[in-house]
Each structure stands twice: as C-alpha cells, then as structure tokens.
N, C-alpha and C. Protein backbone atom coordinates (compact mmCIF):
# COMPACT_ATOMS: atom_id res chain seq x y z
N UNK A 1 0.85 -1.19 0.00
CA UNK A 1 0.00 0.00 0.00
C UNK A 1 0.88 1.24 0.00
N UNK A 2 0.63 1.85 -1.10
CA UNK A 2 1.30 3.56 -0.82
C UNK A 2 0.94 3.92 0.38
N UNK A 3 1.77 4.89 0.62
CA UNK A 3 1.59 5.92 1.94
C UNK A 3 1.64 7.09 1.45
N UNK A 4 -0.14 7.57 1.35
CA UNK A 4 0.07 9.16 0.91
C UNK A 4 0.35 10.16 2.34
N UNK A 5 0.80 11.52 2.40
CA UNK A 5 1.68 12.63 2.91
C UNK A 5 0.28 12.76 3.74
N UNK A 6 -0.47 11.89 3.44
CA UNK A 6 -1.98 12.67 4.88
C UNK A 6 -1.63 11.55 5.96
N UNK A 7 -1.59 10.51 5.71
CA UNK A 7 -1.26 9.00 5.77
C UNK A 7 -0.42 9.10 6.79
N UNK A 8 0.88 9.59 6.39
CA UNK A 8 1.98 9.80 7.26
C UNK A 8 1.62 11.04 8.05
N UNK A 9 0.92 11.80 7.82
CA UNK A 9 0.94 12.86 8.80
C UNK A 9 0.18 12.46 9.63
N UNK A 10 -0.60 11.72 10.08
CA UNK A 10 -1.76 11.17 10.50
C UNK A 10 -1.07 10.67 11.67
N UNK A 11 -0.29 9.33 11.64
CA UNK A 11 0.60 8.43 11.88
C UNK A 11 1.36 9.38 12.63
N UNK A 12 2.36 10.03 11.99
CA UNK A 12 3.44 10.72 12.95
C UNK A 12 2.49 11.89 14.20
N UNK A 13 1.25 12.40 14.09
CA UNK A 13 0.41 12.83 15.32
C UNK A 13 -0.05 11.85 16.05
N UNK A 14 -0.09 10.34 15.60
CA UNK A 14 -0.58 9.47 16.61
C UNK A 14 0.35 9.53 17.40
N UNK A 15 1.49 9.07 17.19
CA UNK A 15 2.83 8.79 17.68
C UNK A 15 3.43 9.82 18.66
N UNK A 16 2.90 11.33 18.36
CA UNK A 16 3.74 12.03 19.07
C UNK A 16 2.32 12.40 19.87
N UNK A 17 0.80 11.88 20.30
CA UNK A 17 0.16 12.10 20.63
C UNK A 17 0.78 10.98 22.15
N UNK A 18 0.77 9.53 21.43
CA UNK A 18 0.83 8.67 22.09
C UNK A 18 2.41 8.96 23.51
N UNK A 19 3.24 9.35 22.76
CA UNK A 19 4.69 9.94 23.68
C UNK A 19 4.05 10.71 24.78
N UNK A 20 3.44 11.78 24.28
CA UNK A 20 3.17 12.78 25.17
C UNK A 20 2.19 12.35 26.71
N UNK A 21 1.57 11.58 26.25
CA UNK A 21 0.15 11.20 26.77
C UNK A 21 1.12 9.99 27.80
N UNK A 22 1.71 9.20 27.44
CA UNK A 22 3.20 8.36 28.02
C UNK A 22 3.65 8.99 29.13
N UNK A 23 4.43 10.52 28.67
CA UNK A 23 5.03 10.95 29.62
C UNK A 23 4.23 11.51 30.83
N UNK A 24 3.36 12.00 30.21
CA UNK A 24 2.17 12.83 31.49
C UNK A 24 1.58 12.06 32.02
N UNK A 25 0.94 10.72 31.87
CA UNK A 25 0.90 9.90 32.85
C UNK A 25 1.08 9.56 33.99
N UNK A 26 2.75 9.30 33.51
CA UNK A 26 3.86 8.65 34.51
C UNK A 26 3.90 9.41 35.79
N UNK A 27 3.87 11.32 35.56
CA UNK A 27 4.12 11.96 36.77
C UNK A 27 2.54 13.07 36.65
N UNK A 28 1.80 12.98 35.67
CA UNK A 28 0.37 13.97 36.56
C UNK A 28 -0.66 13.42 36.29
N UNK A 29 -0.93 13.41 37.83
CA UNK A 29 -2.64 12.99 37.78
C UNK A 29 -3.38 13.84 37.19
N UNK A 30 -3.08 14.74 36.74
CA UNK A 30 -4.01 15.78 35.97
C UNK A 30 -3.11 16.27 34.83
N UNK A 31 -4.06 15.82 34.09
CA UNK A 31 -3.01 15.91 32.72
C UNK A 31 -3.38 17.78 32.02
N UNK A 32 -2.50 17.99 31.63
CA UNK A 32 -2.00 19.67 31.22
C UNK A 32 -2.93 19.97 30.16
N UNK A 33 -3.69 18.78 29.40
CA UNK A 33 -4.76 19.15 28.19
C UNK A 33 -5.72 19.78 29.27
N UNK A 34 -6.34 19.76 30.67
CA UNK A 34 -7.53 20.10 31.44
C UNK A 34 -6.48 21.27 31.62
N UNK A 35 -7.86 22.11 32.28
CA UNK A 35 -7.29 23.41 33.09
C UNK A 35 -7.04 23.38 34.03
N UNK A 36 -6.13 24.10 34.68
CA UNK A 36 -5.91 23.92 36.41
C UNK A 36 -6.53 24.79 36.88
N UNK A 37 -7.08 23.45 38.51
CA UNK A 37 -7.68 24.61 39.17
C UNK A 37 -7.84 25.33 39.57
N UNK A 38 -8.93 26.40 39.73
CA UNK A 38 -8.48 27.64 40.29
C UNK A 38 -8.03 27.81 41.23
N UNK A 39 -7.87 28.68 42.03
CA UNK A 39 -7.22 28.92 43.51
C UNK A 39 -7.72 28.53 44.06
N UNK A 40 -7.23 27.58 45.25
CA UNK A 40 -7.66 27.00 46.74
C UNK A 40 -8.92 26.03 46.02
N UNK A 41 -8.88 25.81 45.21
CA UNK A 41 -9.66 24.13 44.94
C UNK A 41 -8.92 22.78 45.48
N UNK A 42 -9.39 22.05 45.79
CA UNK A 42 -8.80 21.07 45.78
C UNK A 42 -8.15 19.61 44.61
N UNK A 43 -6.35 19.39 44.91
CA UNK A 43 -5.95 18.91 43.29
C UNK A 43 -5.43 17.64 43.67
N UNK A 44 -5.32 17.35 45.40
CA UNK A 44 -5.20 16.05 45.74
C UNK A 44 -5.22 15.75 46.72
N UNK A 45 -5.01 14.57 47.88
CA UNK A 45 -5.36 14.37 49.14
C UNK A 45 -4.56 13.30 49.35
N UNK A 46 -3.80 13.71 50.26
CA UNK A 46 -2.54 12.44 50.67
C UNK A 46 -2.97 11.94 52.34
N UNK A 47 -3.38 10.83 52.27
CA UNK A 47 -3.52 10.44 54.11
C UNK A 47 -4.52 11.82 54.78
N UNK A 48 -5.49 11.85 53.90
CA UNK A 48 -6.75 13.10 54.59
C UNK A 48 -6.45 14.58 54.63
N UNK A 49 -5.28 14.64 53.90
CA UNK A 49 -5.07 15.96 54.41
C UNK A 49 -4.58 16.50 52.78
N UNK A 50 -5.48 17.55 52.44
CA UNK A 50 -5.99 18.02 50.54
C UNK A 50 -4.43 18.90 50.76
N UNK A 51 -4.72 19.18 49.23
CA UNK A 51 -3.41 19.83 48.28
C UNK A 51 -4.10 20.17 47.64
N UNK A 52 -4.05 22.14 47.94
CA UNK A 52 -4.55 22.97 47.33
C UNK A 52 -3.98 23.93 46.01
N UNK A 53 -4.68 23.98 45.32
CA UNK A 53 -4.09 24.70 43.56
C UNK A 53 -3.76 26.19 44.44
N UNK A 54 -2.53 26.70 43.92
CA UNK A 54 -2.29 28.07 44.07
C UNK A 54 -2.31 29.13 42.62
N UNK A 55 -3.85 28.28 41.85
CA UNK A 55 -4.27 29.45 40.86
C UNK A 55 -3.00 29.00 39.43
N UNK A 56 -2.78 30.07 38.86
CA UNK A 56 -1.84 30.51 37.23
C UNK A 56 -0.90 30.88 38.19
N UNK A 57 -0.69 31.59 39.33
CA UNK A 57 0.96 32.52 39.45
C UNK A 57 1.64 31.51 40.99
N UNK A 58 2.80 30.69 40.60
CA UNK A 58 2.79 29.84 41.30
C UNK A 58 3.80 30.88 42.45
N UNK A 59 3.89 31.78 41.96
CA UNK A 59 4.80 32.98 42.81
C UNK A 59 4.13 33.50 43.63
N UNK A 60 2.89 33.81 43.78
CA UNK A 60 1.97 34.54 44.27
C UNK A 60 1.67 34.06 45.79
N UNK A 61 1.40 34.32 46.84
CA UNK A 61 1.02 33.95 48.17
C UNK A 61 -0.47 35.17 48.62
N UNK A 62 -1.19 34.22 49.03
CA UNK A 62 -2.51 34.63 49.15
C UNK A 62 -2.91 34.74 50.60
N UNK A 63 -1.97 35.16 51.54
CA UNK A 63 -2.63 35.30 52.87
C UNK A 63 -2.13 34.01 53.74
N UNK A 64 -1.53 34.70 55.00
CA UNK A 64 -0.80 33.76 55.96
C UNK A 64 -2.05 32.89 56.13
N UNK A 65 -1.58 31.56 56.87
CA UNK A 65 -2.98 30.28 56.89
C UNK A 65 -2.39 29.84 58.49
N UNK A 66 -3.01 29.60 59.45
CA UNK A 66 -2.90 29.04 60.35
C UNK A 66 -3.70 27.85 61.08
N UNK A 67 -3.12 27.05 61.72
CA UNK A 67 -4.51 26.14 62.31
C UNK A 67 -4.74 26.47 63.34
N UNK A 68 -6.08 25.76 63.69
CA UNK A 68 -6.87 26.06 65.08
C UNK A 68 -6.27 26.25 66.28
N UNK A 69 -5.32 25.37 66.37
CA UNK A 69 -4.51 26.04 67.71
C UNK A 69 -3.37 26.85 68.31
N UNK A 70 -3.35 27.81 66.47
CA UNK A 70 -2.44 29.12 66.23
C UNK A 70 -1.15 28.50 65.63
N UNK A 71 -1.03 27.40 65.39
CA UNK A 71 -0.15 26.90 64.73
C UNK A 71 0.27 27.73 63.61
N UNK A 72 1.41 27.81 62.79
CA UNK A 72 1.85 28.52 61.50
C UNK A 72 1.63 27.71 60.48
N UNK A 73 0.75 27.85 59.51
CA UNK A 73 0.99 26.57 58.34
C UNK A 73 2.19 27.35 57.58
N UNK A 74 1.96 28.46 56.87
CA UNK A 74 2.70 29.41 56.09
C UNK A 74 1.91 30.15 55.22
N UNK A 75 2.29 30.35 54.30
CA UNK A 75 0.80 31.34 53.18
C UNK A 75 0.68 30.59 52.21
N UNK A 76 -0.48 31.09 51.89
CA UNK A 76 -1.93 29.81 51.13
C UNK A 76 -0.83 30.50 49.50
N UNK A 77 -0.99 29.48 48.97
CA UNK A 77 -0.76 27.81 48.94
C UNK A 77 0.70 27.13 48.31
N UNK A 78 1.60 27.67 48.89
CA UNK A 78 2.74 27.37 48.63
C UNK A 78 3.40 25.75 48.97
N UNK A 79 4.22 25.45 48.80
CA UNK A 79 4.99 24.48 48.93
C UNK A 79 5.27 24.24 50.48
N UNK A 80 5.90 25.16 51.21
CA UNK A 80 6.05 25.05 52.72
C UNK A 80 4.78 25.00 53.31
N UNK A 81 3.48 25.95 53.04
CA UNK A 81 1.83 25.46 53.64
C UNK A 81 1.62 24.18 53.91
N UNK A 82 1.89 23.77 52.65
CA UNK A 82 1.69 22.06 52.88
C UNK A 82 2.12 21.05 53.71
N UNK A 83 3.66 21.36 53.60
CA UNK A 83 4.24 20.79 54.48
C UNK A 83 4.44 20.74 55.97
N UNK A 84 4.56 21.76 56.76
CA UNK A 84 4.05 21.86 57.62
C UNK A 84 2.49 22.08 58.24
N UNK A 85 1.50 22.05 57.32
CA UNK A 85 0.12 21.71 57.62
C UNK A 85 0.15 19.80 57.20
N UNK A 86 0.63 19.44 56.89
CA UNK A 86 0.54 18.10 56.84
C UNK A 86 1.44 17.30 58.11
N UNK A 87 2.35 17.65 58.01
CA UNK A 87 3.43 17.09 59.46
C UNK A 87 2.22 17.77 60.69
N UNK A 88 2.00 18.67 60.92
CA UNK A 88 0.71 19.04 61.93
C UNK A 88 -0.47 17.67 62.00
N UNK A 89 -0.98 18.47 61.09
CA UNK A 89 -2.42 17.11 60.76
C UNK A 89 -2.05 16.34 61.12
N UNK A 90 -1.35 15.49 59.86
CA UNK A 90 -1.42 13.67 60.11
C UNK A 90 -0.17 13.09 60.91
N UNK A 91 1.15 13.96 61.81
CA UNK A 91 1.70 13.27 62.58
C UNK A 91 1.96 13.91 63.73
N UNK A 92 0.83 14.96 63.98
CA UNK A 92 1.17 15.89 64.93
C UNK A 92 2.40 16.59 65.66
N UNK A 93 3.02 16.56 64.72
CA UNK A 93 4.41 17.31 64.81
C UNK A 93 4.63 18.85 64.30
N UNK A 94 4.83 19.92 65.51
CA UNK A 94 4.92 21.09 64.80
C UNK A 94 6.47 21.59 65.07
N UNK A 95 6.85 22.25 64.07
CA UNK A 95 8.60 22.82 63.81
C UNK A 95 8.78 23.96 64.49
N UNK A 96 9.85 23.93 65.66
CA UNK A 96 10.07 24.74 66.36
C UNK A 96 10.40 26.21 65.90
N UNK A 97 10.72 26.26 64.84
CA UNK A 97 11.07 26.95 63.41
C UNK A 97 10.17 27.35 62.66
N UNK A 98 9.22 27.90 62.31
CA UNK A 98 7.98 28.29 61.40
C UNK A 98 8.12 28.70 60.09
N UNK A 99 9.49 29.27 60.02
CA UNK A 99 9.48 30.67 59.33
C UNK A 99 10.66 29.80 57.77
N UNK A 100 10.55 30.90 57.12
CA UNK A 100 11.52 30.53 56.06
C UNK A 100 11.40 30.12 54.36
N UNK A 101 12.27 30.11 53.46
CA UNK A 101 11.69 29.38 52.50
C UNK A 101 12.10 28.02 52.68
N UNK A 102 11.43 27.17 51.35
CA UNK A 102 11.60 26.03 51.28
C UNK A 102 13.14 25.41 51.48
N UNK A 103 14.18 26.33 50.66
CA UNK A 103 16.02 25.54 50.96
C UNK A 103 16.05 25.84 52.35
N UNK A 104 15.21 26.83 53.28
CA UNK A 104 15.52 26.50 54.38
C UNK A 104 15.59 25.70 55.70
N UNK A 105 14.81 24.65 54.85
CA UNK A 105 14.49 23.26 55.49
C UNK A 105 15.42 22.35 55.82
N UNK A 106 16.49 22.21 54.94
CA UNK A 106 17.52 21.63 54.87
C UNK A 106 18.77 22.27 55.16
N UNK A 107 19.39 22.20 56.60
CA UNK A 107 20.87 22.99 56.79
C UNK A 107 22.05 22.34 56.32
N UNK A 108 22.64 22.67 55.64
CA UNK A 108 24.28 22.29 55.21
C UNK A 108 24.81 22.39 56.51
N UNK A 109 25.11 22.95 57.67
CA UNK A 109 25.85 23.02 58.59
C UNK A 109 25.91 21.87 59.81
N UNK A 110 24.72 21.15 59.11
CA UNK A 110 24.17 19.93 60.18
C UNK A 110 24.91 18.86 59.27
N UNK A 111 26.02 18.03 60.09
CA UNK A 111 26.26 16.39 59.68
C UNK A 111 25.36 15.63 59.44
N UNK A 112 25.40 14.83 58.38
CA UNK A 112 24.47 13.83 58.42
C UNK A 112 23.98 12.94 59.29
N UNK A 113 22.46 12.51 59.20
CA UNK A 113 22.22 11.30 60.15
C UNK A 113 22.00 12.25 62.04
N UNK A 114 22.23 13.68 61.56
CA UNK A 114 22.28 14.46 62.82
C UNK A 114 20.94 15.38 62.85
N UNK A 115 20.49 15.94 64.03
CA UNK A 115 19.35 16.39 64.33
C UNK A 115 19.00 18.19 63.63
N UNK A 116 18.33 17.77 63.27
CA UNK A 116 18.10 19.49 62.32
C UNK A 116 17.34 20.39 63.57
N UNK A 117 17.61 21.21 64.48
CA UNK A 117 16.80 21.37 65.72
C UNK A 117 15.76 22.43 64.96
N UNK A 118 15.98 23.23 64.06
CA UNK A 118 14.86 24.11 63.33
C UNK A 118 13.82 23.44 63.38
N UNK A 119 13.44 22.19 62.87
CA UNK A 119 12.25 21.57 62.27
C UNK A 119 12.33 20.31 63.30
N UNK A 120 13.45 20.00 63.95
CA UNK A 120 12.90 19.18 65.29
C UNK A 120 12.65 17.53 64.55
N UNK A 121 13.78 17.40 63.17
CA UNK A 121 13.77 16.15 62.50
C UNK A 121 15.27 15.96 61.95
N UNK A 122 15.12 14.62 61.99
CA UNK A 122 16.73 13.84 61.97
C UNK A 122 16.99 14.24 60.34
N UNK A 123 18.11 14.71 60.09
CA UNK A 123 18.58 14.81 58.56
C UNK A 123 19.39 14.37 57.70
N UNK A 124 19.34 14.14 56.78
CA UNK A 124 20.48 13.17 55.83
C UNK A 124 20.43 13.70 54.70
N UNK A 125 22.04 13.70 53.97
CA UNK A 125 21.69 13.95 52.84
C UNK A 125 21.01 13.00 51.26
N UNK A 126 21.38 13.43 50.43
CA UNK A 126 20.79 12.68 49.19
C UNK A 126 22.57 12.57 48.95
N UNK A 127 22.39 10.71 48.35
CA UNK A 127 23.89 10.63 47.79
C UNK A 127 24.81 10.39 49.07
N UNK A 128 24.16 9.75 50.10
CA UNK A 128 24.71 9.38 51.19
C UNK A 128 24.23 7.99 51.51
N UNK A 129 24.31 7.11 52.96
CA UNK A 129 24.18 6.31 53.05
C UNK A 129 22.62 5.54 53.14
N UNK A 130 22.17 6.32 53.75
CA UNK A 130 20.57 6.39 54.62
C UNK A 130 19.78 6.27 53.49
N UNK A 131 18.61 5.28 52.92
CA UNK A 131 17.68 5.73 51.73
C UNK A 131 16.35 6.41 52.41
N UNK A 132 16.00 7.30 51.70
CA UNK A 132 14.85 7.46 52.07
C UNK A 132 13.46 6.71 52.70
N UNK A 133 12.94 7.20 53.36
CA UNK A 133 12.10 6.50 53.83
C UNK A 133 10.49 7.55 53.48
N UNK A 134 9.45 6.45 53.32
CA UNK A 134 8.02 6.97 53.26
C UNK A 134 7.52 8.16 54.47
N UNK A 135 7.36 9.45 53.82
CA UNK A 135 6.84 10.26 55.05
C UNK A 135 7.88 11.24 55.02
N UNK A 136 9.17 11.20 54.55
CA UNK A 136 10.26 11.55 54.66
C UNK A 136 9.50 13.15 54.00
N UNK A 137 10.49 14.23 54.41
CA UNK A 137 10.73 15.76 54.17
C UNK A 137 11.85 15.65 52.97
N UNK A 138 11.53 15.90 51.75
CA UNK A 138 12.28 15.69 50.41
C UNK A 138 12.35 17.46 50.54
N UNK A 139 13.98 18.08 50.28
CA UNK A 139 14.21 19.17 49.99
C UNK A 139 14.80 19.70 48.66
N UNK A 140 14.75 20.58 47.98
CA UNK A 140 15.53 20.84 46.97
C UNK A 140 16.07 21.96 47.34
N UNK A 141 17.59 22.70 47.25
CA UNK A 141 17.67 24.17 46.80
C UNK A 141 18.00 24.93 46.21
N UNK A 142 18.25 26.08 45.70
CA UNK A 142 18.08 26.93 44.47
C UNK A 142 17.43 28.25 45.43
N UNK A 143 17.52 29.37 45.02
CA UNK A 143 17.03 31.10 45.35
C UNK A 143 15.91 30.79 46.66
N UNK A 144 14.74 29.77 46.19
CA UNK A 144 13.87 29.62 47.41
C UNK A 144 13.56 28.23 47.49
N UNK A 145 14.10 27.28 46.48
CA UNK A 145 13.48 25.71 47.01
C UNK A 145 12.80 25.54 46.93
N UNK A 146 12.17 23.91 47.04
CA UNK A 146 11.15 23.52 46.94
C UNK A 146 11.18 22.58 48.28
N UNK A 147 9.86 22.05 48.62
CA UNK A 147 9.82 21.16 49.56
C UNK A 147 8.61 19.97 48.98
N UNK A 148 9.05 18.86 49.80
CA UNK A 148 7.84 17.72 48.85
C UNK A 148 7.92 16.48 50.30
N UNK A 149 6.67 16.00 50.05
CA UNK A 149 6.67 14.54 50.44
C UNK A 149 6.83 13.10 50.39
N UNK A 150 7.37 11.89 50.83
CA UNK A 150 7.82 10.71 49.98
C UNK A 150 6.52 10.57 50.42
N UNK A 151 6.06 9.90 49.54
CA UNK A 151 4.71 8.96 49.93
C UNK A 151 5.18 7.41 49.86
N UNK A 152 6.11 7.03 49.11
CA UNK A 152 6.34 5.17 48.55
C UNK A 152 7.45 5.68 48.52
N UNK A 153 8.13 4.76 48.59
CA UNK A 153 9.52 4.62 48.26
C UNK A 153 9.66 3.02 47.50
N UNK A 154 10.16 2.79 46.27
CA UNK A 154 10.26 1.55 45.89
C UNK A 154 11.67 1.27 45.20
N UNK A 155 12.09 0.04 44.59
CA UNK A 155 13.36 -0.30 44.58
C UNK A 155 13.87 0.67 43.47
N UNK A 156 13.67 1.32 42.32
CA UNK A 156 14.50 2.53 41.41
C UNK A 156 13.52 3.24 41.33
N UNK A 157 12.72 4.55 42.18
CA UNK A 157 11.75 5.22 42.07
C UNK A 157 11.20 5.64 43.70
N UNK A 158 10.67 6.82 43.88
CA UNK A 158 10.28 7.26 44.51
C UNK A 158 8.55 7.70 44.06
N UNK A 159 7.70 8.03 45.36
CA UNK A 159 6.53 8.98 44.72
C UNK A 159 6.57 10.05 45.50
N UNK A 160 6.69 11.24 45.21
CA UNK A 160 6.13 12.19 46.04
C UNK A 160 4.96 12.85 46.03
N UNK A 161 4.67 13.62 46.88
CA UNK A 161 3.23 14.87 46.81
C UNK A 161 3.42 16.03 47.36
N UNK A 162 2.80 17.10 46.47
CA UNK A 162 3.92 18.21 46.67
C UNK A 162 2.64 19.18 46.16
N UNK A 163 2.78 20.25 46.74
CA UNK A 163 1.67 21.98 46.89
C UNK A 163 2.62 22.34 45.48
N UNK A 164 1.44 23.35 44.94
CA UNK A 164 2.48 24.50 44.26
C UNK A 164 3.08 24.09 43.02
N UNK A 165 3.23 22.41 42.15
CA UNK A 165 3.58 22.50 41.47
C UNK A 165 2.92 21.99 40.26
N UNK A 166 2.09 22.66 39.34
CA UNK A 166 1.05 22.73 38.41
C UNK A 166 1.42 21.56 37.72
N UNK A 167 0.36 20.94 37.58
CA UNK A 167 -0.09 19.43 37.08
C UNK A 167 1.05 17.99 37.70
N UNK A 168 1.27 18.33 38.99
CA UNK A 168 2.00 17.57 39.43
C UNK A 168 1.74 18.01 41.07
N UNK A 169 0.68 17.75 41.31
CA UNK A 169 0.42 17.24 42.60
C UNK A 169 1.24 15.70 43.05
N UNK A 170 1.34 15.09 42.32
CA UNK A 170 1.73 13.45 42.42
C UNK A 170 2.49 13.56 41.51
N UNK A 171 4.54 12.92 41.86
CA UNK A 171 5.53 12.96 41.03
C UNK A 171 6.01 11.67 41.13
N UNK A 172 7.02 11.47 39.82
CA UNK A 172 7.76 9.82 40.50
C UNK A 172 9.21 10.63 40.21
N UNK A 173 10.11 10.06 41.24
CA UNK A 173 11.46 10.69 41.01
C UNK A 173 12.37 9.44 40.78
N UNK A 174 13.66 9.18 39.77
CA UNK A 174 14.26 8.54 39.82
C UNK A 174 14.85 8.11 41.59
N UNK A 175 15.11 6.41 41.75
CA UNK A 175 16.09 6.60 42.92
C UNK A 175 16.88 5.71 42.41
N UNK A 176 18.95 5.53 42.71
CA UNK A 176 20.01 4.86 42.34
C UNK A 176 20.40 4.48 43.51
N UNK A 177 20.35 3.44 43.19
CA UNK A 177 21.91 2.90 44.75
C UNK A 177 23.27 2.70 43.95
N UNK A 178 23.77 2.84 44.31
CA UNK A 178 25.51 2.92 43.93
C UNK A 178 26.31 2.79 45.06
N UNK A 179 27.18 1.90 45.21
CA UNK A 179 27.86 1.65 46.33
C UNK A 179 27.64 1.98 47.46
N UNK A 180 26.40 1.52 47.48
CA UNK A 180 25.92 1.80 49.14
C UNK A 180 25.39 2.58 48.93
N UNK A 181 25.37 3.63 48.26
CA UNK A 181 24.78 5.06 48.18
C UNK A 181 23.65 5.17 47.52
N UNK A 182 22.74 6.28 48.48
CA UNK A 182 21.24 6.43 47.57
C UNK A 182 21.12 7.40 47.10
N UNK A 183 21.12 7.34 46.04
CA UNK A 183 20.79 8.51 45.55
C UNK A 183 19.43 9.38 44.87
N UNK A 184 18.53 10.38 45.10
CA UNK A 184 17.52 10.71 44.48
C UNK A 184 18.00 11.85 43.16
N UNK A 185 17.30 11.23 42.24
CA UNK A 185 17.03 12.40 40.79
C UNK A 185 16.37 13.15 40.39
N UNK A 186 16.04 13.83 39.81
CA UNK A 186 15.10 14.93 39.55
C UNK A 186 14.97 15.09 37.90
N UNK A 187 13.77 15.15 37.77
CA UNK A 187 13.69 15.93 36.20
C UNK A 187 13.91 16.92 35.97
N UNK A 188 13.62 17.89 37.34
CA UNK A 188 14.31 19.47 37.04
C UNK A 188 15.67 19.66 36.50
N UNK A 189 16.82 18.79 37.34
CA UNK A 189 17.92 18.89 37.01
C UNK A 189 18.64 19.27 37.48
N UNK A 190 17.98 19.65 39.23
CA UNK A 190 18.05 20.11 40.54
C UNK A 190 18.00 18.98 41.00
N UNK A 191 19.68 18.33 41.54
CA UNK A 191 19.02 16.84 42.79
C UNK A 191 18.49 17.34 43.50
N UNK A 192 17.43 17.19 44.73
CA UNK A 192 17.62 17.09 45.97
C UNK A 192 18.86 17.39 46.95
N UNK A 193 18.69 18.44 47.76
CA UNK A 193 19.74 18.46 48.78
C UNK A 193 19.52 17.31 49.54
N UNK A 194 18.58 16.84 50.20
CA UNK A 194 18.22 15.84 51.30
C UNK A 194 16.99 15.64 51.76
N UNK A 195 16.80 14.77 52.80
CA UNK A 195 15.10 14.28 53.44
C UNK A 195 15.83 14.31 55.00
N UNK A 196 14.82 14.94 55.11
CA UNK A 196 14.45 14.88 56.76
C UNK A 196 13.26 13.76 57.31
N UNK A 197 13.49 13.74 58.92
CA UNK A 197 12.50 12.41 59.07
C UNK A 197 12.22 12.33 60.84
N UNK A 198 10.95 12.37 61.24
CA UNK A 198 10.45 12.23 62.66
C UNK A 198 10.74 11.01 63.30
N UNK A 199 10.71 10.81 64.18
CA UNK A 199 10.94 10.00 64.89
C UNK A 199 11.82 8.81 64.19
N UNK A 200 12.70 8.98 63.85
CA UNK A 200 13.65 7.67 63.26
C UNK A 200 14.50 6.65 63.67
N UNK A 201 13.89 6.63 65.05
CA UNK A 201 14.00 4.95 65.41
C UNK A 201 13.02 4.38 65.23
N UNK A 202 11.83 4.65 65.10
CA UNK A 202 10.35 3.87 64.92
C UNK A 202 10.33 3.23 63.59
C-alpha cells in the first residue's frame, strides 16, 4: 500500500500524541490538556489531608494560613503550607522553626544522620548512606526551594506529593543505589539536597 503525505501525517500525530500522553501519565494525575484549578480548589489528598491549587501565578502567596490552635501553616498555597500543615495534621508534629523558604528546610551546617533542631527532625543527605524513607521531608535548593513529600519509596523510584507545582500534585522521582549510596534524581535537574525524618527509630 502507498503511503500518501496525509497517511503519514496522521501516523506521525498518533505517535507524538501517544509519547506525550506516556510521559504525562507517569508523573500527573491531571493531565496539562484540562485546566488547572483555580485557587484554593482542591488537586489532591494524601492520608486526609488536601493539596490545594495556588491558581496561574505559582509565585503569588494569598494570605498567611494558620490552624486552630495558632499553629503557623505558612501562606496559602505554597509548597512550605503544605508541608508543615501536613506534618501538623497527620503526625502531629509542629517545627520549632515556622518561618523561612523552602532551601531553608535543609541545613548544610548539620552532619548527616544528625538532628536538624529548626524543624525538630533527623537529617540526611541525598547521595549518602541512609535511603529514604516513606513520610520523609524531600528538599531541593536553588534562590527559594522547593519542599515535597515521599509517599512510597520503591526499589528505582520514589513517589512524592507536593503543593504549588502545576499538574504535578503526584511525582515519580528517579532513585540509584551505587555503592551503598542512595541517591535521588530529579527531572528538574536540581538533585535534591536531602530528606528529613520524625521519629527515626520507629
């Protein structure tokens, strides 16, 4: 059968329909053809406790948020909100530390495997010995960072859940072991500085 030039054009949009649709899968539950939701809708729910859209301007902060018993979450609906409104909620743990951006989660000045007293959780880096564990405080940094949650941890892959980052409420991150060493990846192209972690003898 010939292949007329509609034929093939046809074919090569399946194909690059089918890639695309592949990749967005893998890391958003909400795929980028829908609109995102507007502000303070709800875009996912990890262990009861929602992940709210912060709108088109992921720069934007909409008003400090606190809980009922004056707790600090941070301002609606950033990356740090989440995180410390979720360590609150579902493990009742609040950070002696409130304040800050996201790289400030993670101190360089703290040894590994040693106590971060800001946030009142044991710290390690990425590319060290310790693998992550489920629940874990995933940091990145850069000007202000990001912050995220492990939800799974499995043998080459991670999942996280994470505020703030449009059509990726739910991510999978590469993970490597290499001589002992664990390492986490990123699609940004930004490793991970490290994960923090509560109670880590339990």
């Amino acid at each position: 059968m010939k292949l007329t030039p509609v034929i093939i054009l046809a074919a090569a949009a399946g194909a690059l329909y089918y890639f695309n649709h592949l990749k967005t899968s893998k890391q958003d539950p909400t795929p980028e053809a829908q609109p995102w939701p507007a502000l303070g809708e709800v875009v996912f729910i990890h262990k009861g406790v929602p992940i709210y859209s912060n709108g088109e301007d992921v720069y934007k902060s909409n008003g400090k948020h606190y809980a009922a018993d004056g707790y600090y979450y941070g301002h609606k609906w950033q990356c740090v909100e989440f995180i410390k409104r979720y360590y609150h909620d579902a493990h009742q743990h609040n950070m002696p530390d409130v304040w800050g951006h996201a790289v400030s989660f993670f101190d360089p000045k703290i040894p590994h495997a040693n106590l971060n007293p800001a946030r009142n959780m044991q710290q390690y880096y990425n590319a060290y010995s310790e693998p992550p564990k489920a629940e874990d405080l995933l940091v990145w940094g850069g000007r202000y960072g990001h912050v995220a949650i492990i939800s799974e941890v499995h043998d080459d892959h991670v999942i996280i859940v994470q505020q703030n980052i449009k059509y990726q409420p739910q991510a999978r991150l590469p993970l490597i072991k290499k001589d002992k060493l664990y390492i986490l990846q990123s699609d940004s192209g930004h490793r991970p500085l490290g994960w923090l972690r509560i109670n880590p003898k339990s």
